[in-house]
Every structure is written in structure tokens, then in C-alpha cells.
C-alpha atoms as a PDB file:
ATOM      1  CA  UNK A   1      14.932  11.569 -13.443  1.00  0.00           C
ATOM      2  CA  UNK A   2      12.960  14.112 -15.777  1.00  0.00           C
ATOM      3  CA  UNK A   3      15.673  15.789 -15.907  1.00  0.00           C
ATOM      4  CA  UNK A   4      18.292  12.806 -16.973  1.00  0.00           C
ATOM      5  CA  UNK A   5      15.303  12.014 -19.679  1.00  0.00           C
ATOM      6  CA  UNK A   6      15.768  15.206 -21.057  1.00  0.00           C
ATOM      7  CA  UNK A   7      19.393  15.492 -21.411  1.00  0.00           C
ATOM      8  CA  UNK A   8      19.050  11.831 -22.796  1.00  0.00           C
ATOM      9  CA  UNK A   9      16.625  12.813 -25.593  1.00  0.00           C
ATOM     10  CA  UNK A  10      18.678  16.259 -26.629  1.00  0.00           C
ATOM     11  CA  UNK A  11      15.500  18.046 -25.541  1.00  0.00           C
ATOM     12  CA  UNK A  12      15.203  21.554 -23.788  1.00  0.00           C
ATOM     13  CA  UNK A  13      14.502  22.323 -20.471  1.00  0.00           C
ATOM     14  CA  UNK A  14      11.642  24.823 -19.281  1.00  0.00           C
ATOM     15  CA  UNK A  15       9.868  24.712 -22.792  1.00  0.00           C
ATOM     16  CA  UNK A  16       6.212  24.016 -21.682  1.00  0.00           C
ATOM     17  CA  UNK A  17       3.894  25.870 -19.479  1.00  0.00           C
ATOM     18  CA  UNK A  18       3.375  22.820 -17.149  1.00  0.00           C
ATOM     19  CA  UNK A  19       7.711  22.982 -16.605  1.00  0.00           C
ATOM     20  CA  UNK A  20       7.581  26.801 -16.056  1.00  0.00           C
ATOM     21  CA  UNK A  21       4.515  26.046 -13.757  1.00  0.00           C
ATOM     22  CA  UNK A  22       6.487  23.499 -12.037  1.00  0.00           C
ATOM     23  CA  UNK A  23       9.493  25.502 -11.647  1.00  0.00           C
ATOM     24  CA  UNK A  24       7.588  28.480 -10.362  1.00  0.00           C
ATOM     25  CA  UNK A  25       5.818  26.817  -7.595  1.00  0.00           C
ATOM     26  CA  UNK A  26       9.424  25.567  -6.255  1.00  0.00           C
ATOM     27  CA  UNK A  27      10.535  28.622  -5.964  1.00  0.00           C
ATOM     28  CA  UNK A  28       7.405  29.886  -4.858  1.00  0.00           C
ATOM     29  CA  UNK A  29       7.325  27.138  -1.959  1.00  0.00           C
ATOM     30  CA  UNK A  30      10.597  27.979  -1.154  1.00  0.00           C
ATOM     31  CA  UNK A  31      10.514  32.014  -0.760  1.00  0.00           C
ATOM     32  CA  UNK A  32       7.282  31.686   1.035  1.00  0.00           C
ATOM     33  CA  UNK A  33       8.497  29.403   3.791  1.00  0.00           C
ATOM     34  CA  UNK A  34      11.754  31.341   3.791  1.00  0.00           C
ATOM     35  CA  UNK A  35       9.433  34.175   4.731  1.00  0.00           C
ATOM     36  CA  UNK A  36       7.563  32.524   7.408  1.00  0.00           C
ATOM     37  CA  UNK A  37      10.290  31.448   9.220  1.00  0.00           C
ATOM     38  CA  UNK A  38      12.306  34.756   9.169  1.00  0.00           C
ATOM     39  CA  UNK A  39       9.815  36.915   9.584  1.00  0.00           C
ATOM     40  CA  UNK A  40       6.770  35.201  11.271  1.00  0.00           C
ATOM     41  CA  UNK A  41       7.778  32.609  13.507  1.00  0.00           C
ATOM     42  CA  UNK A  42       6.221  32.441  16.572  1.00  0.00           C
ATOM     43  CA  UNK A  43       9.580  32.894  18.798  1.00  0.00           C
ATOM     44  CA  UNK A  44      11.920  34.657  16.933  1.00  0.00           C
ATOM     45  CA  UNK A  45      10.311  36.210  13.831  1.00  0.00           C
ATOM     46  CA  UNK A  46      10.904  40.268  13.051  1.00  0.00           C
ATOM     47  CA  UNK A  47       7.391  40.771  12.000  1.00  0.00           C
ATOM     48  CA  UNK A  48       5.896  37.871  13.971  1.00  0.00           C
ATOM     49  CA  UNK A  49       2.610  39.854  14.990  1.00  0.00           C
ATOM     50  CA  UNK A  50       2.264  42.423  11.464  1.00  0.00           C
ATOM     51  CA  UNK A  51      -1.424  41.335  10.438  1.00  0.00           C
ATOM     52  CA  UNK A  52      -0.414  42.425   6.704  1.00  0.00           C
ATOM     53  CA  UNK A  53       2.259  40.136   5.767  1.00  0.00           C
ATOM     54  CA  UNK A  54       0.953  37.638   7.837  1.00  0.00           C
ATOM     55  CA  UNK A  55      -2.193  37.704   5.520  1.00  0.00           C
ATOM     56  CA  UNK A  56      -0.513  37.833   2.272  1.00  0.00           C
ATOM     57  CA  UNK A  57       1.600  35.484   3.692  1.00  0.00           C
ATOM     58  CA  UNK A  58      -1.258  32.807   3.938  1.00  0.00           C
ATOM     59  CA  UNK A  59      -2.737  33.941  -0.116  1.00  0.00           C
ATOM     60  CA  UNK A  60       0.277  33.401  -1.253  1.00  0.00           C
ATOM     61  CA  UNK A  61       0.509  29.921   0.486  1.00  0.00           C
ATOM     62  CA  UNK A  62      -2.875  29.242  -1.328  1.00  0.00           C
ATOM     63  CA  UNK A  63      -1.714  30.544  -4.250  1.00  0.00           C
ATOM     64  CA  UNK A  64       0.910  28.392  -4.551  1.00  0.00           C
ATOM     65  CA  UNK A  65      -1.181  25.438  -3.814  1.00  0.00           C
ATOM     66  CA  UNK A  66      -3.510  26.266  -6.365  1.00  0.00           C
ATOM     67  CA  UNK A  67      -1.343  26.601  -9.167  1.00  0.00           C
ATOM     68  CA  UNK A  68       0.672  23.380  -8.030  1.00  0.00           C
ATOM     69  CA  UNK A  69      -2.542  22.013  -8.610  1.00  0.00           C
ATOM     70  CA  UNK A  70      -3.074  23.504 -12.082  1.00  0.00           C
ATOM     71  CA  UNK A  71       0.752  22.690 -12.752  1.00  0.00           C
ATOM     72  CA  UNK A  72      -0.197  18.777 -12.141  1.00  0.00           C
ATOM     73  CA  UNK A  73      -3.487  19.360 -14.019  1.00  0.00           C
ATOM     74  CA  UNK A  74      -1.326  20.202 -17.173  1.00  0.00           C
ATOM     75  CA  UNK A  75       1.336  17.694 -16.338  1.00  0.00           C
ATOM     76  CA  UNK A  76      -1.487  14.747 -16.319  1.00  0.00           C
ATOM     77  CA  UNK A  77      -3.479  16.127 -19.462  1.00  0.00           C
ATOM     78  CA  UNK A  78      -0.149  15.623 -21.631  1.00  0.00           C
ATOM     79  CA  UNK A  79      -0.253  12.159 -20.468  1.00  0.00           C
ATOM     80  CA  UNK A  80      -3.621  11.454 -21.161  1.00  0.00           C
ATOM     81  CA  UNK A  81      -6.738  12.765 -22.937  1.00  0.00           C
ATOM     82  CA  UNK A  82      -9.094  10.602 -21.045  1.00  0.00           C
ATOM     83  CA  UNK A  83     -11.785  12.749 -19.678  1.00  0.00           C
ATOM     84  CA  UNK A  84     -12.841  10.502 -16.919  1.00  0.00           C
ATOM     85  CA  UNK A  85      -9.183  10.225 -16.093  1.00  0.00           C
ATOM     86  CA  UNK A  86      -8.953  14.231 -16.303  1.00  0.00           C
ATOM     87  CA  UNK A  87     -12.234  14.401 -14.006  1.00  0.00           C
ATOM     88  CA  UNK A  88     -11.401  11.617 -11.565  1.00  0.00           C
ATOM     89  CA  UNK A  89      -8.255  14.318 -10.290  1.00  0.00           C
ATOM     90  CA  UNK A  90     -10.019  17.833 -11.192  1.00  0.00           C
ATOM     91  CA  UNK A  91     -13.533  17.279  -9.778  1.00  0.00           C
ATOM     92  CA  UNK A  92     -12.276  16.822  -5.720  1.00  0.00           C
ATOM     93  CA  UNK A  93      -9.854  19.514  -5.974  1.00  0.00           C
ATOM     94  CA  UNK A  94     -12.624  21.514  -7.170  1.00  0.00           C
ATOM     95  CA  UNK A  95     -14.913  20.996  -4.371  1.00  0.00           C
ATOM     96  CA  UNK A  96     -12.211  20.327  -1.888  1.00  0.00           C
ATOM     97  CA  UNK A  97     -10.768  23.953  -3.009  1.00  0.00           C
ATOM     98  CA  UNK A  98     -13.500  26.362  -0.717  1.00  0.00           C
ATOM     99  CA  UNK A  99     -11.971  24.113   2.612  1.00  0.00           C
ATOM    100  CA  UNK A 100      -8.344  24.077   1.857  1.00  0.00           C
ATOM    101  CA  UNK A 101      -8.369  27.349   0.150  1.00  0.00           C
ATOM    102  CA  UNK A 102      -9.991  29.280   2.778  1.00  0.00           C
END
């Protein structure tokens, strides 16, 4: 659809941060399961019990989620300038962050 919208209006692709964020954490999201389930599944993975990419394996999964987060941050704030709007999202992922980034 935003993609159609684009095309429709004669307007670039990938121009703003929020797009490039967006477009990063696909990819991101992609490579990083790719990686778990070559390398550190359970049953079959190649490095299934190497501690070190297992752990940078879980930051990068939070690393990703974080900057989805700040990619859908940016994505609302062009819609609106509202700050209780802007707070209503930001303030739980704030305090949910030190349980579901931990």
C-alpha cells in the first residue's frame, strides 16, 4: 500500500530516516532469524551450543526491537505532533524496555 501511494504521488522511495529505519529492521529481522535457525537451533544448528554468537545473537534481537520501536516512534511523530499522543506510545515502551530488553 505505502508503496502503491508512492508510485501514485511520483515520490521517492527510502528518502526519510523513519523508511531507512523501516527497511533496516526487515532486513535486520530477517538475517537474524536466518542465523538462529542455521546456526543455533536446538536439533540441527552448526554452532547450536557457541555461548558467543548465541549472545550476540540475542543483542542483536534486542537491537532490532529497539530500533523497530524508534522506527514507529518516527513514523507516528510525522503523523502527529500531539504530545500526549507521542507520550501515550513512548512512555510504556520506556518502562516496559528494562523487561523485554533484558
Amino acid at each position: 500500500m505505502i508503496y502503491k501511494n508512492k508510485e501514485m504521488s511520483k515520490k521517492q522511495h527510502l528518502t526519510t530516516i523513519h523508511a531507512l529505519l523501516g527497511i533496516s529492521c526487515l532486513i535486520g529481522t530477517t538475517l537474524i532469524g536466518m542465523v538462529g535457525s542455521i546456526f543455533l537451533h536446538p536439533d540441527w544448528g552448526v554452532q547450536k551450543t557457541n555461548k558467543s554468537l548465541r549472545w550476540w545473537h540475542k543483542r542483536g534481537g534486542r537491537a532490532i526491537v529497539f530500533l523497530g520501536w524508534c522506527t514507529c516512534f518516527l513514523g507516528l511523530k510525522q503523523l502527529t505532533s500531539d504530545y500526549v499522543t507521542l507520550a501515550k506510545f513512548t512512555v510504556p515502551l520506556i518502562l516496559g524496555a528494562p523487561l523485554i530488553l533484558r
